[in-house]
N, C-alpha and C. Protein backbone atom coordinates (compact mmCIF):
# COMPACT_ATOMS: atom_id res chain seq x y z
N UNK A 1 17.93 -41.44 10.19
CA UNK A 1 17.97 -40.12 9.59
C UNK A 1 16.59 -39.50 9.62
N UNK A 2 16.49 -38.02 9.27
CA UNK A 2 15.34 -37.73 9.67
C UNK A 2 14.73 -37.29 8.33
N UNK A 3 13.49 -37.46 8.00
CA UNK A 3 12.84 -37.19 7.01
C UNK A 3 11.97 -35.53 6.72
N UNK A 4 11.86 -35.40 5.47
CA UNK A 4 11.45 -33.90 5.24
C UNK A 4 10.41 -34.30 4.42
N UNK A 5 9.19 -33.40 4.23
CA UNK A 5 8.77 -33.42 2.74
C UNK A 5 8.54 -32.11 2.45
N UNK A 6 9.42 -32.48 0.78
CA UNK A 6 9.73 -31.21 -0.40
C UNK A 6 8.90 -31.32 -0.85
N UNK A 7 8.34 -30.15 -1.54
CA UNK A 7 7.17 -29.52 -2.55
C UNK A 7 8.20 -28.93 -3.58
N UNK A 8 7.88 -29.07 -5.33
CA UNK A 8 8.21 -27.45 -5.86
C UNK A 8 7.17 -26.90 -5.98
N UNK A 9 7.58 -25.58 -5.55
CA UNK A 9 6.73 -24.53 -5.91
C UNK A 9 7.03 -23.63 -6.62
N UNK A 10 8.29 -23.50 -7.85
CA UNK A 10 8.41 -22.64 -8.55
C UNK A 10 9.28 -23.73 -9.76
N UNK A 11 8.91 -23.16 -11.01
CA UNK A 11 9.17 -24.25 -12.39
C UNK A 11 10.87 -24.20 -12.80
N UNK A 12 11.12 -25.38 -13.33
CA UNK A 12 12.51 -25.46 -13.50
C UNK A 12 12.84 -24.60 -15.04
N UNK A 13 11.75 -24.31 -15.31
CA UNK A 13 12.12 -23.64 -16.69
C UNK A 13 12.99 -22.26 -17.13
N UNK A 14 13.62 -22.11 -17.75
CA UNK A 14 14.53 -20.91 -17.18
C UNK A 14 15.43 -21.00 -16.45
N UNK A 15 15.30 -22.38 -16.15
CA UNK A 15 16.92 -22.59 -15.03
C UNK A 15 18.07 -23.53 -15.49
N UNK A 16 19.09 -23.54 -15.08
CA UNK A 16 20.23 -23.84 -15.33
C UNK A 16 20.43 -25.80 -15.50
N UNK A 17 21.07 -26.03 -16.88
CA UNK A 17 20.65 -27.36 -17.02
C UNK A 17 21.05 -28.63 -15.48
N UNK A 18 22.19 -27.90 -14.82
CA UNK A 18 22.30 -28.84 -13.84
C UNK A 18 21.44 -28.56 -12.25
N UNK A 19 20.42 -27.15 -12.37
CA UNK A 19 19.07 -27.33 -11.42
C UNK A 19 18.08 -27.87 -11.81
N UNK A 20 17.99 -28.47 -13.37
CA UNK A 20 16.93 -28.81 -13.76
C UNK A 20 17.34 -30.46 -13.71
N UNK A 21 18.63 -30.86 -13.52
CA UNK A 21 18.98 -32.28 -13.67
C UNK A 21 18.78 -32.73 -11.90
N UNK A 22 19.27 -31.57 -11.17
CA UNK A 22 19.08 -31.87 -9.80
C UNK A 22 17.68 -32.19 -9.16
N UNK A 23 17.05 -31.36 -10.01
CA UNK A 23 15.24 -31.80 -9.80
C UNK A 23 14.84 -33.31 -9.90
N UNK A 24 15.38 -33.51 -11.28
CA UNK A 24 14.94 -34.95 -11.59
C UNK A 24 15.99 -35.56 -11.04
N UNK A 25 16.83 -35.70 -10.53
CA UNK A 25 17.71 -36.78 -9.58
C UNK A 25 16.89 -36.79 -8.16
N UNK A 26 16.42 -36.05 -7.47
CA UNK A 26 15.20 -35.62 -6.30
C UNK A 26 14.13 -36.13 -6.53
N UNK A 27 13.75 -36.51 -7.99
CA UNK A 27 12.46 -37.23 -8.32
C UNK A 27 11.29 -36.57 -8.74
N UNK A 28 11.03 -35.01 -8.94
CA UNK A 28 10.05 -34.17 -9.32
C UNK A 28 9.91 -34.11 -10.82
N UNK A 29 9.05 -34.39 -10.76
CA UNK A 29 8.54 -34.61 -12.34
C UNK A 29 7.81 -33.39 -12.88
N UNK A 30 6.85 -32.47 -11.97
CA UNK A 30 5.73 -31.81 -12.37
C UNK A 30 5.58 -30.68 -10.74
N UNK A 31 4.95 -29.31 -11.36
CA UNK A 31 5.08 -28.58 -10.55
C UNK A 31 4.26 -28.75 -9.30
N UNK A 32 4.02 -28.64 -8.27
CA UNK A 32 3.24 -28.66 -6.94
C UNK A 32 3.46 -30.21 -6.28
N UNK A 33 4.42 -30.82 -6.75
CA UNK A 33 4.50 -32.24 -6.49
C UNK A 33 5.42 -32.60 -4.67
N UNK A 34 5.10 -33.37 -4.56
CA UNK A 34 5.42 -33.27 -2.79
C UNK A 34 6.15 -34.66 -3.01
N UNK A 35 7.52 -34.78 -2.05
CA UNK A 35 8.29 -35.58 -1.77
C UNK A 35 8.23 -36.06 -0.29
N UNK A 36 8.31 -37.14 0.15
CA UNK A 36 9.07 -37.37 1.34
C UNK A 36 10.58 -38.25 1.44
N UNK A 37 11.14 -37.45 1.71
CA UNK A 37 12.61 -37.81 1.61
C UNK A 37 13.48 -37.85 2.44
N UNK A 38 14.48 -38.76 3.12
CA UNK A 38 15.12 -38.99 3.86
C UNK A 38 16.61 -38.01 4.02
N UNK A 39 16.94 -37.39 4.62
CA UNK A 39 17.25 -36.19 4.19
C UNK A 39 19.41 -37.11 4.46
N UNK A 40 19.74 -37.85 3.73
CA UNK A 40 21.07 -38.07 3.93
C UNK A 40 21.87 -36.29 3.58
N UNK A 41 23.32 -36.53 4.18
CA UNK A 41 24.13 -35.43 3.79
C UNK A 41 24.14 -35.19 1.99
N UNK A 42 23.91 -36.04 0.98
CA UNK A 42 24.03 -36.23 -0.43
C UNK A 42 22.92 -35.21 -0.57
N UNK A 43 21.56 -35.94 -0.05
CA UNK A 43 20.20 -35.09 -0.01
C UNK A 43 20.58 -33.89 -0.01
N UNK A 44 21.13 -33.94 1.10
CA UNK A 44 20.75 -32.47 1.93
C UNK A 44 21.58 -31.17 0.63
N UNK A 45 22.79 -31.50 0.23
CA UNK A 45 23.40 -30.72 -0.79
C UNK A 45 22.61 -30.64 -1.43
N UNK A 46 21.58 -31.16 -2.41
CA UNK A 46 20.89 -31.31 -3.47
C UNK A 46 19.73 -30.40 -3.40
N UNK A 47 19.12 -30.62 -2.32
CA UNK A 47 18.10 -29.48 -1.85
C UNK A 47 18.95 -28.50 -2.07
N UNK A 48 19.78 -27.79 -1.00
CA UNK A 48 19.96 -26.43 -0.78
C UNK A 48 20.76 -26.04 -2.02
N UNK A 49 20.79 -26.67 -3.13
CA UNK A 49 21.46 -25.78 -4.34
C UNK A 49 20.16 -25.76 -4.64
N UNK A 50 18.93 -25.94 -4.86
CA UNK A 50 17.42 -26.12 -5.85
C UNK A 50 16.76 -25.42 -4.32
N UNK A 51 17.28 -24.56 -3.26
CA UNK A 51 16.26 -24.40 -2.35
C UNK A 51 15.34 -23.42 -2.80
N UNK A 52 15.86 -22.88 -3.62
CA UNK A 52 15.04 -21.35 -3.85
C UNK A 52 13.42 -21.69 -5.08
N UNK A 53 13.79 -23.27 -5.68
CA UNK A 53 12.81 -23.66 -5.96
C UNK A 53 11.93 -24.83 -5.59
N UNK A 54 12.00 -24.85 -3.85
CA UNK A 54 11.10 -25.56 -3.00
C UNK A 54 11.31 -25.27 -2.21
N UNK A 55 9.65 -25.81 -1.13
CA UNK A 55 9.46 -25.65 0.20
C UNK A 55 10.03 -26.95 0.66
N UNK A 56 10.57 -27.04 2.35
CA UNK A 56 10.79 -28.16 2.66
C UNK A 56 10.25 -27.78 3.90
N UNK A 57 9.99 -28.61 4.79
CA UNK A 57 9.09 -28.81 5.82
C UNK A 57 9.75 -30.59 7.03
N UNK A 58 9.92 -30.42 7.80
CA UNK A 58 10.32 -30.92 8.64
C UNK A 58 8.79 -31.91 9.19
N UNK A 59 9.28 -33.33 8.68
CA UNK A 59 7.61 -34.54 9.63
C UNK A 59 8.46 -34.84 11.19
């Protein structure tokens, strides 16, 4: 599978309790924080509901 690394760049605060649960199932703890993540189909849903609060970037 091919790997990505996620950044957030915008705060979960103000957002909806299950984008803020999706964050921490992704593993982001704190704002500007960078992931590298294996992007399974599970992944991949998880991102694109939380896309609007991260960058993702293709290694």
């Amino acid at each position: 599978m091919k790997k990505v690394k996620v950044t957030q760049i915008r705060s979960g605060i103000g957002r909806t309790r299950k984008q803020k649960d999706t964050l921490t199932a992704l593993g982001f703890k704190r704002m500007n924080q960078s992931l590298e993540i294996e992007l399974s189909p599970a992944v991949a849903g998880m991102v694109d509901k939380v896309k609007h609060l991260l960058k993702v970037e293709e290694i």
